[in-house]
C-alpha atoms as a PDB file:
ATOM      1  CA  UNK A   1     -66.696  -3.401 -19.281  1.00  0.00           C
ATOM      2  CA  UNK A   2     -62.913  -3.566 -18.375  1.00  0.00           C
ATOM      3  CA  UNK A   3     -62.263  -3.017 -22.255  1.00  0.00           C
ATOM      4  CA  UNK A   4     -63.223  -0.002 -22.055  1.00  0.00           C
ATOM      5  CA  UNK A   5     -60.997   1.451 -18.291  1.00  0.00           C
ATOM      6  CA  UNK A   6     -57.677   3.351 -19.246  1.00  0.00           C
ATOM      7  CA  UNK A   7     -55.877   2.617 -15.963  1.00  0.00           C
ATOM      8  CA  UNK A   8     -52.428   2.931 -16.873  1.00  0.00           C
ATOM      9  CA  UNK A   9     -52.827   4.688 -20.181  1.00  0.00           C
ATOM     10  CA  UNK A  10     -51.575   7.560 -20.979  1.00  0.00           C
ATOM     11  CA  UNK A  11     -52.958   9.989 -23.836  1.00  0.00           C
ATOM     12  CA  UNK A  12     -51.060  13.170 -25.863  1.00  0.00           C
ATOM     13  CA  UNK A  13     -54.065  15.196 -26.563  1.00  0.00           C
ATOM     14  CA  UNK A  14     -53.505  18.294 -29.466  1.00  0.00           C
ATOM     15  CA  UNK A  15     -55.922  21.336 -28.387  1.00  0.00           C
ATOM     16  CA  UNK A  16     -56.597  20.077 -25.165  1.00  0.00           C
ATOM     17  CA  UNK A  17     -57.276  23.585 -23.914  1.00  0.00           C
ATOM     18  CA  UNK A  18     -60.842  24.014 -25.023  1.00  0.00           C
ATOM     19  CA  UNK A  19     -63.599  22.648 -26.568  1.00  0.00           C
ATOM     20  CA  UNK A  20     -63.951  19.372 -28.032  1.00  0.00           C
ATOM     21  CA  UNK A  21     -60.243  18.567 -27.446  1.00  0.00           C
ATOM     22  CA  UNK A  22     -60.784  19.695 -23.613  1.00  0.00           C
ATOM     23  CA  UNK A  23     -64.220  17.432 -23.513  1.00  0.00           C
ATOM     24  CA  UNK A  24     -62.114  14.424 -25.038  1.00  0.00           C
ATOM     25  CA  UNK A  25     -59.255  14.681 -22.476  1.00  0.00           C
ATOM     26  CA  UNK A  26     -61.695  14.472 -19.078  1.00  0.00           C
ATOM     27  CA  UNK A  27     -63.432  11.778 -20.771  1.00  0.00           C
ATOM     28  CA  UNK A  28     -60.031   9.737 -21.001  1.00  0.00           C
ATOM     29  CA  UNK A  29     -59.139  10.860 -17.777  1.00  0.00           C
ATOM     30  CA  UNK A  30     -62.894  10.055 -16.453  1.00  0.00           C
ATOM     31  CA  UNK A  31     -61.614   5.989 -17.885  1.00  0.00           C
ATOM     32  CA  UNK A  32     -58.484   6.502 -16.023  1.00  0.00           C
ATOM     33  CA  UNK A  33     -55.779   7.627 -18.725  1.00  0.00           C
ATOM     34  CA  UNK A  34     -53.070  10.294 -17.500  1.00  0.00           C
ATOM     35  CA  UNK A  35     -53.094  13.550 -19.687  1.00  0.00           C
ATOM     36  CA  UNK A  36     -50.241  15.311 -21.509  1.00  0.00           C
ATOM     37  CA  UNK A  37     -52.250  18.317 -23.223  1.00  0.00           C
ATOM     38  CA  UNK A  38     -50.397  20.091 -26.221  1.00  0.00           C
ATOM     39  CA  UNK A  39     -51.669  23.450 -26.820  1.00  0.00           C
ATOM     40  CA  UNK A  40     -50.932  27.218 -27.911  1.00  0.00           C
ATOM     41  CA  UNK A  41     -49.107  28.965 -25.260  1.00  0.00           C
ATOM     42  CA  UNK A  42     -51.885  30.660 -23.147  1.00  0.00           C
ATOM     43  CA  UNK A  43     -54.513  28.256 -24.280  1.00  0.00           C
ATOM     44  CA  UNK A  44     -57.358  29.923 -22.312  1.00  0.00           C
ATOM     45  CA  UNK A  45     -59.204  27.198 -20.559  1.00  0.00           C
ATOM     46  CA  UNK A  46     -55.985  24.986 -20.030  1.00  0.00           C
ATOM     47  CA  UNK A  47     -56.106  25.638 -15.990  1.00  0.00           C
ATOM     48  CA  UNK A  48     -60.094  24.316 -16.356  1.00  0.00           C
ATOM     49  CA  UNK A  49     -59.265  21.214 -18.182  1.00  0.00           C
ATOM     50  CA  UNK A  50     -56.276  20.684 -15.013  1.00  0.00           C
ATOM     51  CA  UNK A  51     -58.780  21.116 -12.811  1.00  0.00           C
ATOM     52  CA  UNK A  52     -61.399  18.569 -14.175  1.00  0.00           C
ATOM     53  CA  UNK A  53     -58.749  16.289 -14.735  1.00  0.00           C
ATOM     54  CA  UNK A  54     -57.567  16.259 -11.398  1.00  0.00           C
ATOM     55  CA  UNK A  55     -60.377  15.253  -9.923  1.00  0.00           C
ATOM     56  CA  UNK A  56     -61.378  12.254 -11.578  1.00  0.00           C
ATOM     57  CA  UNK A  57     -57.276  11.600  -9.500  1.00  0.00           C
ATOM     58  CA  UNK A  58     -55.258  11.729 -12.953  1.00  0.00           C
ATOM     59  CA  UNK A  59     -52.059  13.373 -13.827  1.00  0.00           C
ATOM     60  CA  UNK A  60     -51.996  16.270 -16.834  1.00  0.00           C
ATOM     61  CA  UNK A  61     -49.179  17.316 -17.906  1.00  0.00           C
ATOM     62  CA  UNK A  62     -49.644  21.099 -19.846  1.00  0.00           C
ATOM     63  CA  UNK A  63     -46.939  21.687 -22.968  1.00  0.00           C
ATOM     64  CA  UNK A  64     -47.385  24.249 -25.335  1.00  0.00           C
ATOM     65  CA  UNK A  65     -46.337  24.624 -28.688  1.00  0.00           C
ATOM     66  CA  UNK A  66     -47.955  25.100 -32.246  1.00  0.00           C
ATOM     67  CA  UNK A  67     -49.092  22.348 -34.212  1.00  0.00           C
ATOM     68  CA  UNK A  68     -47.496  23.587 -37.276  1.00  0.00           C
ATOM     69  CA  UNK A  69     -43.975  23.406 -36.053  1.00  0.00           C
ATOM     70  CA  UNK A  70     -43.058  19.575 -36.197  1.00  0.00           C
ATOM     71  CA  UNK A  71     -40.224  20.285 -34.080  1.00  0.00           C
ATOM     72  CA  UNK A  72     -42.354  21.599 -31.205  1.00  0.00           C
ATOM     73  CA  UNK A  73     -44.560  18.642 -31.427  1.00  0.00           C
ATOM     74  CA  UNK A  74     -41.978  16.639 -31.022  1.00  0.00           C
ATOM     75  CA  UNK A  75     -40.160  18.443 -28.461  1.00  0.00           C
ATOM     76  CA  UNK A  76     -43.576  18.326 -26.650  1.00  0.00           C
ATOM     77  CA  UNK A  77     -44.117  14.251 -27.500  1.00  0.00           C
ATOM     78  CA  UNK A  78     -40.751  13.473 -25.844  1.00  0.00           C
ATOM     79  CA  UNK A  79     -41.124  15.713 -22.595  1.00  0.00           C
ATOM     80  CA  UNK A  80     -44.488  13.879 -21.901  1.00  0.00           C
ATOM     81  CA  UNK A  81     -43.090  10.300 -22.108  1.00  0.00           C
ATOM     82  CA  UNK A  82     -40.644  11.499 -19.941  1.00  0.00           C
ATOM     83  CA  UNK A  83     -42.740  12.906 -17.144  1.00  0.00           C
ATOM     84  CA  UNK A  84     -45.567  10.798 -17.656  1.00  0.00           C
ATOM     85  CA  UNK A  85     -44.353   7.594 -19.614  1.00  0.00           C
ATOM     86  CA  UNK A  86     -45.115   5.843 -22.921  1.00  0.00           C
ATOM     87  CA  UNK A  87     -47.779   7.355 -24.831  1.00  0.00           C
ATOM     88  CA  UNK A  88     -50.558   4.909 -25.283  1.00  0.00           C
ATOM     89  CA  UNK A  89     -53.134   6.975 -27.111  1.00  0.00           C
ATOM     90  CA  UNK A  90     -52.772  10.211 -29.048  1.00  0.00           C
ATOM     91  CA  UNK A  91     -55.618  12.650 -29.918  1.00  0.00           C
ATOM     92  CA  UNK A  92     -55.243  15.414 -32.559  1.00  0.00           C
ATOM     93  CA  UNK A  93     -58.342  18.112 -32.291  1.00  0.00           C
ATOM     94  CA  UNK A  94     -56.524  20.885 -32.712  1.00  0.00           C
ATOM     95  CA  UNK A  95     -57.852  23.101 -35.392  1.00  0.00           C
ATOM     96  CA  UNK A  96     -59.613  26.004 -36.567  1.00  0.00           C
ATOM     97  CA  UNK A  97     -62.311  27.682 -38.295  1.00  0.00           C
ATOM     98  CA  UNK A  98     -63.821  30.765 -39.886  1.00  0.00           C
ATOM     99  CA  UNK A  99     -66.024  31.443 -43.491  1.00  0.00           C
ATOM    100  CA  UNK A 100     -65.586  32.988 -46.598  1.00  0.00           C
ATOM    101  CA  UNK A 101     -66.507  33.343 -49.861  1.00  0.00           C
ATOM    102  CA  UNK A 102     -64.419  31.004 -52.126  1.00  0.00           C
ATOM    103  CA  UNK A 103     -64.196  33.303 -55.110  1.00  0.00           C
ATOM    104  CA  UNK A 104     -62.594  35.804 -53.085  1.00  0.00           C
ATOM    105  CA  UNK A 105     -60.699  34.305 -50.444  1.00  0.00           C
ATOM    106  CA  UNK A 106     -57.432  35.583 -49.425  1.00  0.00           C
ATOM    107  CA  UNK A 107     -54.209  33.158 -50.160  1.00  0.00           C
ATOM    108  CA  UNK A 108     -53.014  33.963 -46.811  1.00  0.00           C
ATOM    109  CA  UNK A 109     -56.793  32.636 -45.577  1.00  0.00           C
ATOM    110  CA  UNK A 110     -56.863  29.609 -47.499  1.00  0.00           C
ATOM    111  CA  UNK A 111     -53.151  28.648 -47.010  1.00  0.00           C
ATOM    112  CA  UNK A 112     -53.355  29.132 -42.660  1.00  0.00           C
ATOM    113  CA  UNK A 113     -56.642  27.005 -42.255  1.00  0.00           C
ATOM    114  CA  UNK A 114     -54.570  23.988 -44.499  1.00  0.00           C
ATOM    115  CA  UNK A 115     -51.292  24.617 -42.619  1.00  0.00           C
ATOM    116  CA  UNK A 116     -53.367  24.187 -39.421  1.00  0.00           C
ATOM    117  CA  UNK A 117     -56.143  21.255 -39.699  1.00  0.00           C
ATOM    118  CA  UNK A 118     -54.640  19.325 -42.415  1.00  0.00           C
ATOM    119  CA  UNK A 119     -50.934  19.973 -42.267  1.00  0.00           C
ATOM    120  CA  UNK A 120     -50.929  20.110 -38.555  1.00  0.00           C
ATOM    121  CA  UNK A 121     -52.643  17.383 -38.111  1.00  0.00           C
ATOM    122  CA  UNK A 122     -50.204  15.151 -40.680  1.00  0.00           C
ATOM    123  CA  UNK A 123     -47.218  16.175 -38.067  1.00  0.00           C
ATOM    124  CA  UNK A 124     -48.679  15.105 -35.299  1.00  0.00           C
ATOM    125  CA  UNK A 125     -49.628  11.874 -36.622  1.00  0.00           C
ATOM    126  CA  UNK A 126     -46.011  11.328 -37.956  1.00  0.00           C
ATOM    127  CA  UNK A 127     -44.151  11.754 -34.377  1.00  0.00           C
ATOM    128  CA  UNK A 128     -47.229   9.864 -32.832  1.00  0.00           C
ATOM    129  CA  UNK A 129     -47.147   7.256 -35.421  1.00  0.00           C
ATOM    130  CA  UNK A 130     -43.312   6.987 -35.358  1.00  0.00           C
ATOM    131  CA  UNK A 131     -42.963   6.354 -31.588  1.00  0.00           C
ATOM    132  CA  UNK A 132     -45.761   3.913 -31.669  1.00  0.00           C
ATOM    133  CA  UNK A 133     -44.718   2.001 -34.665  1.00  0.00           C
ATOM    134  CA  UNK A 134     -41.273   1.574 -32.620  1.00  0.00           C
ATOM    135  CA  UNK A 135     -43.347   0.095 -29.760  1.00  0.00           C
ATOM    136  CA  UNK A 136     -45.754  -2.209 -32.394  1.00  0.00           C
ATOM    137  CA  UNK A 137     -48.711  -0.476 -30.213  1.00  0.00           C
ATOM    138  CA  UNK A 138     -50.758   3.092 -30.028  1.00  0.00           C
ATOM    139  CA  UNK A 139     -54.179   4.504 -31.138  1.00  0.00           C
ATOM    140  CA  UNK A 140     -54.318   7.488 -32.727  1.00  0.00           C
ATOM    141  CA  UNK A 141     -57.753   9.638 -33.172  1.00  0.00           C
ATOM    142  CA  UNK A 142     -57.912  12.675 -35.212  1.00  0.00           C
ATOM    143  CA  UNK A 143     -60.450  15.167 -34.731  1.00  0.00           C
ATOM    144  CA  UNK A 144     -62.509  15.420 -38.486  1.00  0.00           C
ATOM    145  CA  UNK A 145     -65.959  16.656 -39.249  1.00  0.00           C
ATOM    146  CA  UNK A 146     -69.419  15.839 -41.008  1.00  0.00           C
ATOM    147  CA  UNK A 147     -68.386  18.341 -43.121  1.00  0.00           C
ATOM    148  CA  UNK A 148     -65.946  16.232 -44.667  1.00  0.00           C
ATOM    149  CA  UNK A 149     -68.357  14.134 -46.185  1.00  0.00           C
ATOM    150  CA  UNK A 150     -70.857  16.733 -46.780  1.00  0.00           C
ATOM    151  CA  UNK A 151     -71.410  20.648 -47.879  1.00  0.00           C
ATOM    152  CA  UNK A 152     -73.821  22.589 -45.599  1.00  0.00           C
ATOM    153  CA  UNK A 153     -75.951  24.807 -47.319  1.00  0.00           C
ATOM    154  CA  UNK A 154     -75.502  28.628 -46.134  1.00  0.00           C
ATOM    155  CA  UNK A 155     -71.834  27.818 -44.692  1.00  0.00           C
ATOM    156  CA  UNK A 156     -69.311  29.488 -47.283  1.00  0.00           C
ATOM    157  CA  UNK A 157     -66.232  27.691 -45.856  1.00  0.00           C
ATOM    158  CA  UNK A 158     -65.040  25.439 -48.789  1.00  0.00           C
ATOM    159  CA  UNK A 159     -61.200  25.743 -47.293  1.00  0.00           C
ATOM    160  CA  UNK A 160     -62.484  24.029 -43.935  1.00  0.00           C
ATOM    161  CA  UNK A 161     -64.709  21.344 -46.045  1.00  0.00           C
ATOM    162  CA  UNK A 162     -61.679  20.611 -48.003  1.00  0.00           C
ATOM    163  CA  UNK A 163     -59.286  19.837 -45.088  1.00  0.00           C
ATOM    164  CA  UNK A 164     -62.098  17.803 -42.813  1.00  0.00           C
ATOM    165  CA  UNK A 165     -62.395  15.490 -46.205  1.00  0.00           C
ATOM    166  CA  UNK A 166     -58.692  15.317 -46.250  1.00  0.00           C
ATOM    167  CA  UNK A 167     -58.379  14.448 -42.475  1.00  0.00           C
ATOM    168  CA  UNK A 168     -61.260  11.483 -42.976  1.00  0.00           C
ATOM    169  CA  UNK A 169     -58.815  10.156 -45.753  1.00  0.00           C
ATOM    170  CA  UNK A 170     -55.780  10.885 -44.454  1.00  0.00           C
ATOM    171  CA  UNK A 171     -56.714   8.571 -41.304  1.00  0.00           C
ATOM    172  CA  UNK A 172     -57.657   6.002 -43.547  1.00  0.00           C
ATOM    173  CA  UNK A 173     -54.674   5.829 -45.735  1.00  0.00           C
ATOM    174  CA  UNK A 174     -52.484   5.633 -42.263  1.00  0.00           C
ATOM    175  CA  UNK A 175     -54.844   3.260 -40.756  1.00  0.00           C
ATOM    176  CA  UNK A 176     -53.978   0.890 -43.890  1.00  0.00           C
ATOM    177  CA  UNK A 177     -50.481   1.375 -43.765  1.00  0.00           C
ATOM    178  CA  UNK A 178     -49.914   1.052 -40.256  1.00  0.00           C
ATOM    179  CA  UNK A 179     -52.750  -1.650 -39.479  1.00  0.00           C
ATOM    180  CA  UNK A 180     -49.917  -4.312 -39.259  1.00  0.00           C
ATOM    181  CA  UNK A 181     -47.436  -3.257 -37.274  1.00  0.00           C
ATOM    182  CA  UNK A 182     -50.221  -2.748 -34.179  1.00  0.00           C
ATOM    183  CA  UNK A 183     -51.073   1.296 -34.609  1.00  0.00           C
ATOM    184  CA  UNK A 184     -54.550   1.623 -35.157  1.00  0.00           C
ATOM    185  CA  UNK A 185     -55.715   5.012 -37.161  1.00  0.00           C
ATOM    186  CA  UNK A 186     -59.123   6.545 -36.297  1.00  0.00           C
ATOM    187  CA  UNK A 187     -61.323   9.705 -36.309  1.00  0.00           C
ATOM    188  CA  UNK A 188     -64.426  11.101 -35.129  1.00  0.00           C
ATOM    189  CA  UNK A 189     -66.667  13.256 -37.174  1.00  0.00           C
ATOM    190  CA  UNK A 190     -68.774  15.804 -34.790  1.00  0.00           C
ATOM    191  CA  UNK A 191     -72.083  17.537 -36.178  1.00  0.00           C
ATOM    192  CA  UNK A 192     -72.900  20.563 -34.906  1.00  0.00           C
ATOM    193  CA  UNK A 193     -71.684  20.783 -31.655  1.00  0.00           C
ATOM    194  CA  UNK A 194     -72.276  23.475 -28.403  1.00  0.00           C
ATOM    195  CA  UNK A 195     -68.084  24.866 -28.536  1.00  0.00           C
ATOM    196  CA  UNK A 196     -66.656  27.846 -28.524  1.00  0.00           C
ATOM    197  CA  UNK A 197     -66.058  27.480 -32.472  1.00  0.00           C
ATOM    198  CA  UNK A 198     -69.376  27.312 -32.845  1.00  0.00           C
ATOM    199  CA  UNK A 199     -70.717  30.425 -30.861  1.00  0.00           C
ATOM    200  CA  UNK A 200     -68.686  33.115 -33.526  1.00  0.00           C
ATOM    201  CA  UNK A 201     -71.135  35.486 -34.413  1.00  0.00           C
ATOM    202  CA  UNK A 202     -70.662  34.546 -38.460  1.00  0.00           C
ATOM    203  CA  UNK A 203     -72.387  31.330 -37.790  1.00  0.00           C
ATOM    204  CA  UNK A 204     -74.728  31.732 -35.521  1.00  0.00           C
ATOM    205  CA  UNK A 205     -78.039  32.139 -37.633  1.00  0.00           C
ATOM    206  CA  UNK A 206     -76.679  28.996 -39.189  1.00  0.00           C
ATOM    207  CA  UNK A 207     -76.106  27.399 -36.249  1.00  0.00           C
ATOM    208  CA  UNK A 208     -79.812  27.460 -34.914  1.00  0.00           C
ATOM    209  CA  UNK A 209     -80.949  26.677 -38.603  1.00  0.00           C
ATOM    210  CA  UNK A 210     -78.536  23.065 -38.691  1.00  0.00           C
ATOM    211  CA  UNK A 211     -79.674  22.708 -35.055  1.00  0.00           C
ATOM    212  CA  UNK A 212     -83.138  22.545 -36.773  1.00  0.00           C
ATOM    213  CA  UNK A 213     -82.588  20.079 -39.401  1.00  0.00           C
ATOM    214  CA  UNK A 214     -80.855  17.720 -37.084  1.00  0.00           C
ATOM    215  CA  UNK A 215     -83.336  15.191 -36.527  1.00  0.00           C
ATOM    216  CA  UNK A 216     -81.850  15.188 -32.802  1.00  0.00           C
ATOM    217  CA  UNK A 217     -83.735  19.086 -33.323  1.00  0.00           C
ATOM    218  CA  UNK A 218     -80.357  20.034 -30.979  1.00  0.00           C
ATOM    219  CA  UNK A 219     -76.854  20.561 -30.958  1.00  0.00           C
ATOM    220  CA  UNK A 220     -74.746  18.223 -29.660  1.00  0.00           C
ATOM    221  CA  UNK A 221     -72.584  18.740 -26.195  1.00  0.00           C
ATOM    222  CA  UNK A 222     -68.964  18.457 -25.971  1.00  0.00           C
ATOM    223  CA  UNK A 223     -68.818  15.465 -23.608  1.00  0.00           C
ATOM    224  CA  UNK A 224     -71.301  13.606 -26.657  1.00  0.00           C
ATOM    225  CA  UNK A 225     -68.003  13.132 -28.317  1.00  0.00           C
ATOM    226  CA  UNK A 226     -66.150  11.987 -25.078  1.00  0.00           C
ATOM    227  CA  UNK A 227     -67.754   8.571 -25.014  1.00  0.00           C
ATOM    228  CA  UNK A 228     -66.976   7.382 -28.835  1.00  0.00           C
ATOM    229  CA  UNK A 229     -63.195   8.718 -28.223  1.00  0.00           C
ATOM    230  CA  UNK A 230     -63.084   6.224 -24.857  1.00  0.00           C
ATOM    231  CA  UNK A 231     -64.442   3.654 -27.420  1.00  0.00           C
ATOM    232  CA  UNK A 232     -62.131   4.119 -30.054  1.00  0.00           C
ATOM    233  CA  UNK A 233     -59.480   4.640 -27.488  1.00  0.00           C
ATOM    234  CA  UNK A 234     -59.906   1.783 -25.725  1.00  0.00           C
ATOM    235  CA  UNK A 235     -59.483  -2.721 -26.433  1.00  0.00           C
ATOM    236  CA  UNK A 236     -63.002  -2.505 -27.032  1.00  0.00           C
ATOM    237  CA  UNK A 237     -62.053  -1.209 -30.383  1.00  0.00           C
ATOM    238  CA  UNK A 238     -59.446  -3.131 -30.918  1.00  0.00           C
ATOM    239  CA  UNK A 239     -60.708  -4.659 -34.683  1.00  0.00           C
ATOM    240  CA  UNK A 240     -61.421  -1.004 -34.967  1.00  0.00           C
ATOM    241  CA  UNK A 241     -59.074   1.145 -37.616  1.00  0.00           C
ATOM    242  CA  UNK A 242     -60.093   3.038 -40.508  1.00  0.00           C
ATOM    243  CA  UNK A 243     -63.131   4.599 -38.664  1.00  0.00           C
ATOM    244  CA  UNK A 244     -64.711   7.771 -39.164  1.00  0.00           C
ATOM    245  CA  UNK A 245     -67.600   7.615 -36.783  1.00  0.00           C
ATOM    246  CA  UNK A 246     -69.755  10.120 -36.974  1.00  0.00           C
ATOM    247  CA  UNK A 247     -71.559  12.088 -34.017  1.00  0.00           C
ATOM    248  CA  UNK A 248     -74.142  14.201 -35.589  1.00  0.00           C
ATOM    249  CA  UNK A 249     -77.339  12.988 -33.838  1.00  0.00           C
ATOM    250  CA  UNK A 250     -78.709  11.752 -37.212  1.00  0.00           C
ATOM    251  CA  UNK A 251     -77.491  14.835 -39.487  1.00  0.00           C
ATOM    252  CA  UNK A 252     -75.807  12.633 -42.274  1.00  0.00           C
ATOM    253  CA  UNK A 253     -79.095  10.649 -42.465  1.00  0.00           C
ATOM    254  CA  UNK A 254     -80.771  12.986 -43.837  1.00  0.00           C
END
């Protein structure tokens, strides 16, 4: 079971502030792993995640900054391995989401959900990558979805589809490139999941209907995702890069 203990690690964790990101930084902490959390100045739930982490006795550091700027995650990636030390493990969830029709979505719309969760997520993983390519160690996780591989019915939100897909490649291309010179490339895929993205009045009929046809018949709860990011996280996956593991409680078999 030691593969799986973080003592010593420390993790740089994008959207740490709430919902799945905040779930996947106690759960590293929970395995022992200091926390530098990267977030939008005034991330609301910031002080809770702080609070959780300190008492499983871990360190967090709070930056913020905008994931979209790759001088402020870099900024951001340097003062943590100053305070808190090489960066081990980095985790990129931050993101967004909203609907609307394709035929008429705005530019502006369509252009700020790619700039976000796929562009965002591409400059993180290039000042992650670059600092642990230097070191020939460091596992990266990035945050995709199920709907990445799949369209839901009823969910007009082609602009999020198309940069979840992109993430799930995106991780895969690095993982090849980077598998040997010891950086290891991963992401997790979450179904529908009890967050605060998830409880926006545009998608809540939809969300009890998917809840539904889940053959789980319930959502999943954030800390559901915190146990595959130890995983990945950890030596016990260390043959593990490429991976898109998905934690849908059985949606994609379907």
């Amino acid at each position: 079971m030691n593969r799986f203990d973080l003592t010593g690690k420390r993790a740089f964790i994008t959207g740490a502030g709430s919902g799945l990101g905040q779930a996947i930084a106690i759960a590293l902490a929970q395995a022992g792993a200091d926390i530098a959390s990267f977030d939008l100045p005034g991330a609301s739930n910031q002080a809770d995640t702080s609070a959780s982490i300190a008492a499983c006795g871990r360190q967090m550091l709070v930056l913020a900054g905008d994931v979209t700027d790759p001088v402020s995650i870099e900024t951001a990636f340097d003062r943590a391995e100053q305070e808190l030390g090489e960066i081990d493990i980095a985790v990129n969830s931050a993101g967004i989401a909203n609907v609307g029709a394709a035929e008429v979505m705005p530019h502006a719309q369509f252009l700020r959900m790619m700039d976000i969760n796929l562009n965002g997520l591409f400059w993180s993983c290039q000042v992650e990558g670059r600092r642990m390519l230097a070191r020939g160690r460091g596992s990266i996780l990035n945050m995709a979805s199920i709907c990445g591989s799949t369209a839901i019915p009823g969910l007009e939100q082609a602009h999020y589809d198309a940069t979840k897909a992109a993430v799930i490649r995106l991780t895969k291309s690095l993982a090849a490139e980077w598998a040997g010179r010891g950086v290891r490339v991963n992401c997790l895929s979450p179904g529908f999941m009890a967050t605060p993205m998830n409880s926006r009045p545009e998608v809540a009929e939809n969300v009890r209907i998917f809840a539904a046809m889940t053959p789980m018949k319930r959502m999943g709860q954030p800390h559901e995702v915190g146990g595959p990011a130890v995983f990945l996280s950890s030596e016990a996956a260390s043959y593990c890069t490429g991976v898109d593991l998905n934690i849908d409680g059985g949606f994609l078999s379907i």
